[in-house]
Protein backbone atom coordinates (compact mmCIF):
# COMPACT_ATOMS: atom_id res chain seq x y z
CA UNK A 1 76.48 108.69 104.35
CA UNK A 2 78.27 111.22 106.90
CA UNK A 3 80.69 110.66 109.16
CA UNK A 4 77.84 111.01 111.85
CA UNK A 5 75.90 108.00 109.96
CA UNK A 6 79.06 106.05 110.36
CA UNK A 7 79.67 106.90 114.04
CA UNK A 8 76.40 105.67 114.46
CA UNK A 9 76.53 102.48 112.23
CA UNK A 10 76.15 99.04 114.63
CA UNK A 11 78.89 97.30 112.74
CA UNK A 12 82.06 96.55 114.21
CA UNK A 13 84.94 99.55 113.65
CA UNK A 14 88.67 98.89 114.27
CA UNK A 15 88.77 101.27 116.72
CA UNK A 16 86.10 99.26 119.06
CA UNK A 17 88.29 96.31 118.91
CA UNK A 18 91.12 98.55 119.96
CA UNK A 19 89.29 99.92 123.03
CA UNK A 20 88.28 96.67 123.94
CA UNK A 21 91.75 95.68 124.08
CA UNK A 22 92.41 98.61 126.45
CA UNK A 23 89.90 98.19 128.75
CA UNK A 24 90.60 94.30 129.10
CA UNK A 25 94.28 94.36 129.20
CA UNK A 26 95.61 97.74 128.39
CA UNK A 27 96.97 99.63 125.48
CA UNK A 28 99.49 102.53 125.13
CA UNK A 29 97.28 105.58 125.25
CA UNK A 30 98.74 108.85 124.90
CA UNK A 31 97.71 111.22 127.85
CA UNK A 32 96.93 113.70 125.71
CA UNK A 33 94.42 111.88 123.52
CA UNK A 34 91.55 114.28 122.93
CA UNK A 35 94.32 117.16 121.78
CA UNK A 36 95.73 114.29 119.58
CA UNK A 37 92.56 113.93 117.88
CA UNK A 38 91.57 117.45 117.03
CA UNK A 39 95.40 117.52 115.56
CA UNK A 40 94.90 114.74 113.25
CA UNK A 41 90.79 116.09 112.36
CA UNK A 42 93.35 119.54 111.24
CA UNK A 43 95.80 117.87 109.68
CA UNK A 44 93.46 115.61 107.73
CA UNK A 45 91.42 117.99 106.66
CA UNK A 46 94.33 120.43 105.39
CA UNK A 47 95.33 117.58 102.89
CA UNK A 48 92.50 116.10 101.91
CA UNK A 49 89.54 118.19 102.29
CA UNK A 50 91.12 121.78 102.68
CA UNK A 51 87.85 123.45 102.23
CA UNK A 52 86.77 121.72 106.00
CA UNK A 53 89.83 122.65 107.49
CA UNK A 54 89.78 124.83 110.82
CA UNK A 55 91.65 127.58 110.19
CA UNK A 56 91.25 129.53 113.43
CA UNK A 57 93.25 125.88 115.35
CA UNK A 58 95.97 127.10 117.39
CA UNK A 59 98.32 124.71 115.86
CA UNK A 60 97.06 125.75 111.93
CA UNK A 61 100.82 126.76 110.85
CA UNK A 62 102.04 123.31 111.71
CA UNK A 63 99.23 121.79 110.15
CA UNK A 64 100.13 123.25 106.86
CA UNK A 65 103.55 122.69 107.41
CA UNK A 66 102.75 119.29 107.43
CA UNK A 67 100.31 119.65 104.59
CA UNK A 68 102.95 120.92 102.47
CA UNK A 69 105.65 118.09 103.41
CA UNK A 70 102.69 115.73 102.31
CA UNK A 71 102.42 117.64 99.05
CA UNK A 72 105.80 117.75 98.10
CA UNK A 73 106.11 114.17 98.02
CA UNK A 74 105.30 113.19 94.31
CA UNK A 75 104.04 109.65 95.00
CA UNK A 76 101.38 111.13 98.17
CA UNK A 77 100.83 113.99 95.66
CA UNK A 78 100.11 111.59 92.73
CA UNK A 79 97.66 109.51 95.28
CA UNK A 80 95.37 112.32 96.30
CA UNK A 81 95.48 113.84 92.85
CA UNK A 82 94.41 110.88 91.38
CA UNK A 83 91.26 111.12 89.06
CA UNK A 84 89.63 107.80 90.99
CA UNK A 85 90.74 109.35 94.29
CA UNK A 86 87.94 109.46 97.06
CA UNK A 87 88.43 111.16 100.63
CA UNK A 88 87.33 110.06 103.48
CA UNK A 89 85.89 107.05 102.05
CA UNK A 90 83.40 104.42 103.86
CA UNK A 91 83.72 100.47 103.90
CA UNK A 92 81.28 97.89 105.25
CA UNK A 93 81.66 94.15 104.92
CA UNK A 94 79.00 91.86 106.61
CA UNK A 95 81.01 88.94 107.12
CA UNK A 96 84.74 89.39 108.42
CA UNK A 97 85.70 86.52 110.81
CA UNK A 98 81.78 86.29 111.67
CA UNK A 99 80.32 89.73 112.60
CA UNK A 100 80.59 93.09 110.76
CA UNK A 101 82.91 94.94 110.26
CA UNK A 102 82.97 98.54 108.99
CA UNK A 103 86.23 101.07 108.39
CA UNK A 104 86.34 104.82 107.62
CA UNK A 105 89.31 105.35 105.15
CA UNK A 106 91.13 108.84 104.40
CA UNK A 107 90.99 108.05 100.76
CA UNK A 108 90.52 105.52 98.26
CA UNK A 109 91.51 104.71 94.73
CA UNK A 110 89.29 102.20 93.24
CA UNK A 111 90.70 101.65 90.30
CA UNK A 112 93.89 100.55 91.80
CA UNK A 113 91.85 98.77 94.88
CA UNK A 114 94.31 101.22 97.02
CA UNK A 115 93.37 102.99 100.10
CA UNK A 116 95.13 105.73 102.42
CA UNK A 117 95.57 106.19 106.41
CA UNK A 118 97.70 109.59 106.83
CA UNK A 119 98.92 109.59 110.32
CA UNK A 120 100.64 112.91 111.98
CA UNK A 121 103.38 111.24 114.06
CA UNK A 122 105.84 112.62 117.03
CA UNK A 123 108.47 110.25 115.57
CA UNK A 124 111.94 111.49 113.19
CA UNK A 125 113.32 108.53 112.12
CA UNK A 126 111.74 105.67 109.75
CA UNK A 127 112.65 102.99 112.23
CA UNK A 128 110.67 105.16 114.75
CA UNK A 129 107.68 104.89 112.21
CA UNK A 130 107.92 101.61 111.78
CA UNK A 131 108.32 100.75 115.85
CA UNK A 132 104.81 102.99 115.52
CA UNK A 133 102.94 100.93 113.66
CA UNK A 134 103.58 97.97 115.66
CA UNK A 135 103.75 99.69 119.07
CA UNK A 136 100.46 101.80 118.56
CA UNK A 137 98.42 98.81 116.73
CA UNK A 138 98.25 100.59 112.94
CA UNK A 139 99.40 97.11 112.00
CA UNK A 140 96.22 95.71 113.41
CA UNK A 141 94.03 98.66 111.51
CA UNK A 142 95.93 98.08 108.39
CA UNK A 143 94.91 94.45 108.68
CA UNK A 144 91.55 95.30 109.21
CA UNK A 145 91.02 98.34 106.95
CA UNK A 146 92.49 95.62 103.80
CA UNK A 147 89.86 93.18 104.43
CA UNK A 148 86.73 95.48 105.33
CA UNK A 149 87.20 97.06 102.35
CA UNK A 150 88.15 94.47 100.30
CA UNK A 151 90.71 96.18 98.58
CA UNK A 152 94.50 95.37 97.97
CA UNK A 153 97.06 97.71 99.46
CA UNK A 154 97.01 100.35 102.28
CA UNK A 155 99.43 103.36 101.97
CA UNK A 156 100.04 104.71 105.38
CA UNK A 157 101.75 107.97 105.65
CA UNK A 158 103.56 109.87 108.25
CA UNK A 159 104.80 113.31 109.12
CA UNK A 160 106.69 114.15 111.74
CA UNK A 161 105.07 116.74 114.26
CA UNK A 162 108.95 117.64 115.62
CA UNK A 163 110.25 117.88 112.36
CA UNK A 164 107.64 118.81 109.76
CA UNK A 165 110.56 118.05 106.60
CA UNK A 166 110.43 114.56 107.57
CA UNK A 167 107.79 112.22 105.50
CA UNK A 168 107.62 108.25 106.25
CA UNK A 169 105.77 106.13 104.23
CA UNK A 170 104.88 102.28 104.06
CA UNK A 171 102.99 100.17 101.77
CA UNK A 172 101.08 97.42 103.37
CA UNK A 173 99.64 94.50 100.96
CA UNK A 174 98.91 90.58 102.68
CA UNK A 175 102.06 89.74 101.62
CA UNK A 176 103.28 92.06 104.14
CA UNK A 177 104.79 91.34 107.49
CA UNK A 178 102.43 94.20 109.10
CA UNK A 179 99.36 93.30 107.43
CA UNK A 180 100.50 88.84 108.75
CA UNK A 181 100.63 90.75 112.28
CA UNK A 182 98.10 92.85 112.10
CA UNK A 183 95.62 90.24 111.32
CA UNK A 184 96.95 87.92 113.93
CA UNK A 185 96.14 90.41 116.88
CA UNK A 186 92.63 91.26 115.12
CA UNK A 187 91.55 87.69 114.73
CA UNK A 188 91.95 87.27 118.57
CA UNK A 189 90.05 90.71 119.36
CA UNK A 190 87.48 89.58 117.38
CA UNK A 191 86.88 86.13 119.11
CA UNK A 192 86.93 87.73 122.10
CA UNK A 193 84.32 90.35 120.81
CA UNK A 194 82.09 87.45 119.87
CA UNK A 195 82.94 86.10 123.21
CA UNK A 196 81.57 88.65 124.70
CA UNK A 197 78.43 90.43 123.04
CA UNK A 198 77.87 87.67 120.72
């Protein structure tokens, strides 16, 4: 399935329940947004599917910057090299709190039930990263992305766009105080999605 099939897919994405939160009671949205997005397509792409990767992006050089901060880190090394390793992975489950729900993942391991959300961050500090996650509502997608896809840890991954040296990290499991809050605030998106268009 492309990323275009999945686009298109009528099952419920993280990222619907997020811009339903906006548009009912508002969300921090960056101003920038749509330059934000083509960053992180770069950036993505450079690590995980290098071959895709626009190359002609005004901002390549800090893309591979980051790329090679990524890299250098054994552990994120270890994870993409991984023989299991999938990028850009698909989930659907067709029963998560009563509708369906369906995340896109940067990368998988199935072996290890482990999947990856890489992130390209204005933030230099880990307690930054971590205000982030909260602040920004990763907490809520790691929540979701865990039980879409069923699997048992999320690795998300940072690098810092004002200081491309600086890698943050966080491994999120249900045991975890972000995954606890992160399903909190998408159990009450989702009732109010069902409220709503049923």
């Amino acid at each position: 399935m492309t990323e275009q099939d999945y686009r298109n897919h009528p099952y419920v994405a993280n990222s619907d329940l997020k811009r339903l939160k906006s548009e009912l009671v508002g969300s921090p949205v960056p101003d920038n947004l749509e330059e934000i997005f083509a960053f992180g397509t770069l950036s993505h792409a450079l690590i995980l599917e290098p071959h895709l990767a626009d190359y002609t992006h005004k901002d390549i050089m800090l893309g591979i910057e980051m790329r090679d901060t990524f890299m250098a880190d054994e552990f994120c090394q270890a994870f993409v090299e991984h023989p299991d390793f999938v990028p850009e992975r698909h989930f659907y489950n067709k029963d998560i709190l009563g509708i369906q729900g369906k995340c896109m993942m940067d990368g998988s391991i199935e072996s290890r039930k482990d999947i990856l959300e890489f992130k390209s961050l204005a933030v230099t500090t880990q307690s930054a990263f971590e205000e982030a996650i909260y602040h920004f509502d990763y907490d809520m997608g790691a929540a979701w992305y865990i039980d879409v896809s069923k699997f048992d840890r999320l690795l998300i991954v940072a690098v810092s766009k004002k200081n491309t040296k600086r890698l943050f990290k966080m491994i999120i499991d249900r045991d975890h105080e972000a995954y606890k809050s992160g399903l909190e605030k998408y159990t009450e998106w989702v009732e109010r999605y069902t409220e709503l268009f049923g």
